[in-house]
N, C-alpha and C. Protein backbone atom coordinates (compact mmCIF):
# COMPACT_ATOMS: atom_id res chain seq x y z
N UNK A 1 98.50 -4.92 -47.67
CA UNK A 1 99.77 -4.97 -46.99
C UNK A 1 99.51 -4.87 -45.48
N UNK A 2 100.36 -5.74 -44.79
CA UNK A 2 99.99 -5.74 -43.10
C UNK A 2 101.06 -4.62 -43.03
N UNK A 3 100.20 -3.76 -41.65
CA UNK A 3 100.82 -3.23 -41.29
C UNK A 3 101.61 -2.51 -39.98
N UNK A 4 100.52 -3.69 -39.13
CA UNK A 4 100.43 -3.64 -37.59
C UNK A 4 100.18 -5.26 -37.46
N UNK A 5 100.90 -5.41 -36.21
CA UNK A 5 100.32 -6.94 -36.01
C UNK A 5 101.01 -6.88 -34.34
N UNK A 6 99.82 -6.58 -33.61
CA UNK A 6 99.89 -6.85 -32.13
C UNK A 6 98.58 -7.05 -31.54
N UNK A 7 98.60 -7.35 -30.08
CA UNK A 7 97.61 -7.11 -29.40
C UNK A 7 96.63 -8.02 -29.32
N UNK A 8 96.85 -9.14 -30.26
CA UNK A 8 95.53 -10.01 -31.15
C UNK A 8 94.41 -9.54 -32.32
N UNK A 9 95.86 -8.38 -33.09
CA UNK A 9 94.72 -8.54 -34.43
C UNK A 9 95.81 -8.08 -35.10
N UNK A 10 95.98 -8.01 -36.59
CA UNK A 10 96.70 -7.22 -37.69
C UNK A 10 95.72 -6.37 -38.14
N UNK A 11 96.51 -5.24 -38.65
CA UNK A 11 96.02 -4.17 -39.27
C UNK A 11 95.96 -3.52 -41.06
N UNK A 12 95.69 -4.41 -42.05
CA UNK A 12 96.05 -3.77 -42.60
C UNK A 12 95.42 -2.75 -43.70
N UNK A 13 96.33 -2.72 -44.74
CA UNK A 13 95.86 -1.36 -45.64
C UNK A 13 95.87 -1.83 -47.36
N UNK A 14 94.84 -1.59 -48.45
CA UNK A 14 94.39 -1.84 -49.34
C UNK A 14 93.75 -0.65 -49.86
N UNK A 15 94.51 0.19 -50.96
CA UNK A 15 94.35 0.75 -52.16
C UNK A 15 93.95 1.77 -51.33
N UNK A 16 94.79 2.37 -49.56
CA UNK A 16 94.61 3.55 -49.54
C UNK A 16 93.18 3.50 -47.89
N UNK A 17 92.89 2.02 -47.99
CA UNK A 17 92.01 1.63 -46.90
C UNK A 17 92.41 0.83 -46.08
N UNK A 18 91.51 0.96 -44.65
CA UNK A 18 92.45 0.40 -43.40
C UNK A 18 91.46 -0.56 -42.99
N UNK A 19 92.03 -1.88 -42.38
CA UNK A 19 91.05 -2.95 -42.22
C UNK A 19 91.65 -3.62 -40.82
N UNK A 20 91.01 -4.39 -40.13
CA UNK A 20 91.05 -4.46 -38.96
C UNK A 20 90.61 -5.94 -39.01
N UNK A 21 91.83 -6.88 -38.89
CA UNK A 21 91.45 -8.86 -38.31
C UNK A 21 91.99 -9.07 -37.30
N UNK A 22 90.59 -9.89 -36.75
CA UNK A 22 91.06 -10.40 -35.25
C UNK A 22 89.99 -11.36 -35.16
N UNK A 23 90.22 -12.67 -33.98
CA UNK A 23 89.69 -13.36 -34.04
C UNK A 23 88.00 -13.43 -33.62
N UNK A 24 87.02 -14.63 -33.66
CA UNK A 24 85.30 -14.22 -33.51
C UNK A 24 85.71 -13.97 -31.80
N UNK A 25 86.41 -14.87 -31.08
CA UNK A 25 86.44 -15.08 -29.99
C UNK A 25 85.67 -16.27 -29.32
N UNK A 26 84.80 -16.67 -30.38
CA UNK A 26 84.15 -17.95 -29.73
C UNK A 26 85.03 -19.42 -28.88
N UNK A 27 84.46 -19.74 -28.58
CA UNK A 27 85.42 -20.99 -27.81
C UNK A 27 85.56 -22.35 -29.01
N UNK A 28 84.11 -22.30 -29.51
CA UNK A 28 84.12 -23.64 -31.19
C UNK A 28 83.86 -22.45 -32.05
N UNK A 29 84.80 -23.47 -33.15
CA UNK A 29 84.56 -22.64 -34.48
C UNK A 29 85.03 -21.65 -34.16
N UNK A 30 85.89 -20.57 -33.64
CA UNK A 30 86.29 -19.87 -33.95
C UNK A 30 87.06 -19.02 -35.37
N UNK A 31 86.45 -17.87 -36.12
CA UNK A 31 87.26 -17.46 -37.21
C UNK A 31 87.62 -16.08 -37.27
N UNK A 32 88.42 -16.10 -38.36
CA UNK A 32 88.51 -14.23 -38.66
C UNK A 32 87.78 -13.94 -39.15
N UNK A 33 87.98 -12.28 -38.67
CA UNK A 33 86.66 -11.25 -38.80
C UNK A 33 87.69 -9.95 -39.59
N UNK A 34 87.35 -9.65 -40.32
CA UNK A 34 87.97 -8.90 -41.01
C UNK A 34 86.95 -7.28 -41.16
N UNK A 35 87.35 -5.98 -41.01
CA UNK A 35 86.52 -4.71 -41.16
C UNK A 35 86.86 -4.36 -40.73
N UNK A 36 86.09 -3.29 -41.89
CA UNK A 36 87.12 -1.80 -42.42
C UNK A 36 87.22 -0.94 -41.60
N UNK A 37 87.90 0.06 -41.33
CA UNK A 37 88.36 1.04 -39.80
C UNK A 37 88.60 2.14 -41.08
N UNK A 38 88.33 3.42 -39.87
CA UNK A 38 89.08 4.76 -40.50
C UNK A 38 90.68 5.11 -40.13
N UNK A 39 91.03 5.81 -40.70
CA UNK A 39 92.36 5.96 -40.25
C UNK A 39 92.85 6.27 -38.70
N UNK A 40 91.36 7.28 -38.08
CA UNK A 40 91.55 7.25 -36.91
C UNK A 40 91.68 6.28 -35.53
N UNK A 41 90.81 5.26 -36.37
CA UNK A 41 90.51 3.87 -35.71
C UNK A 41 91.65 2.95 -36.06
N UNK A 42 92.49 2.75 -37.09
CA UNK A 42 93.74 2.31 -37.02
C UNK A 42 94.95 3.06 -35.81
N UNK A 43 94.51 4.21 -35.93
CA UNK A 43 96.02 4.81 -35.16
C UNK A 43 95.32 4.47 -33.43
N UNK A 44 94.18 4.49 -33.33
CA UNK A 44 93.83 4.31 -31.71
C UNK A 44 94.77 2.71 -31.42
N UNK A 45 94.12 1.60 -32.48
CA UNK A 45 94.41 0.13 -32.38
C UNK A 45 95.86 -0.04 -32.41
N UNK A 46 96.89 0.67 -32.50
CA UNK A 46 98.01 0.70 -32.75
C UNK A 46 98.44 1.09 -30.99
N UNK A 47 98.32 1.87 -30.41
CA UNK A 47 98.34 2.37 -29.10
C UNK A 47 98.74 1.29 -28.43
N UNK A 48 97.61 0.66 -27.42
CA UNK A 48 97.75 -0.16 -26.73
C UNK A 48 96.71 -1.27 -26.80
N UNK A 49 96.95 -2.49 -26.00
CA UNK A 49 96.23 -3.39 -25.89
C UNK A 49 94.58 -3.36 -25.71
N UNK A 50 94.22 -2.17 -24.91
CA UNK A 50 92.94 -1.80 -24.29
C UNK A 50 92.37 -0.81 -25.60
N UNK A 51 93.18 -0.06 -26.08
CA UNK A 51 92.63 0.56 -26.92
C UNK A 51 92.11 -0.70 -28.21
N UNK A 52 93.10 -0.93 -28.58
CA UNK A 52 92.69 -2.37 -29.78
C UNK A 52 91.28 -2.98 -29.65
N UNK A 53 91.34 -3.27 -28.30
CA UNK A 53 89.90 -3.62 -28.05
C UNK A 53 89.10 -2.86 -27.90
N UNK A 54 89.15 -1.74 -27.70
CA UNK A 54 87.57 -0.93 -27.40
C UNK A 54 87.67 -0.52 -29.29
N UNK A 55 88.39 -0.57 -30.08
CA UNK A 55 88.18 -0.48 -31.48
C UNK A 55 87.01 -1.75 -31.80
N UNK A 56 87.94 -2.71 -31.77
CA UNK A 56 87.26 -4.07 -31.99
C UNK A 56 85.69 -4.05 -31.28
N UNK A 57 85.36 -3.72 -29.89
CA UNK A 57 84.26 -3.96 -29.42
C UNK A 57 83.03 -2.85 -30.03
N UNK A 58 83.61 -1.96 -30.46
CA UNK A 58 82.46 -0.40 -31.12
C UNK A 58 82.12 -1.50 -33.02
N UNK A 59 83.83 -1.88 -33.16
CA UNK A 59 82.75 -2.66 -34.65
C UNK A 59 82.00 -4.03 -34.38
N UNK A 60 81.92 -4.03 -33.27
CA UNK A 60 80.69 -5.40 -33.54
C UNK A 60 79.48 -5.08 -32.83
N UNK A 61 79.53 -3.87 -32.77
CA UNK A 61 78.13 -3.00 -32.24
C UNK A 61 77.06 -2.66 -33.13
């Protein structure tokens, strides 16, 4: 179930788990990237625009 959708990603939640899509960002071929977040990392991405992204940028670390 979605449960957030701003910022350039949706957020959602499955059997109790929180997941995090947003785009690769590439310029070709670009796709979704889908992964899993803790609950704490959902409620940061919910905040603001800057926060969303420093979520997004720690999971592709």
């Amino acid at each position: 179930m979605k449960i957030f959708s701003n910022y350039g990603c949706e957020i959602l939640e499955r059997e109790g788990r929180f997941f995090i899509r947003f785009d690769s960002g590439q310029s070709a071929g670009a796709s979704s990237i889908e992964k899993e977040i803790s609950h704490e990392q959902m409620q940061k991405a919910k905040v603001s625009e800057q926060d969303a992204y420093e979520v997004i940028l720690r999971l592709e670390q």
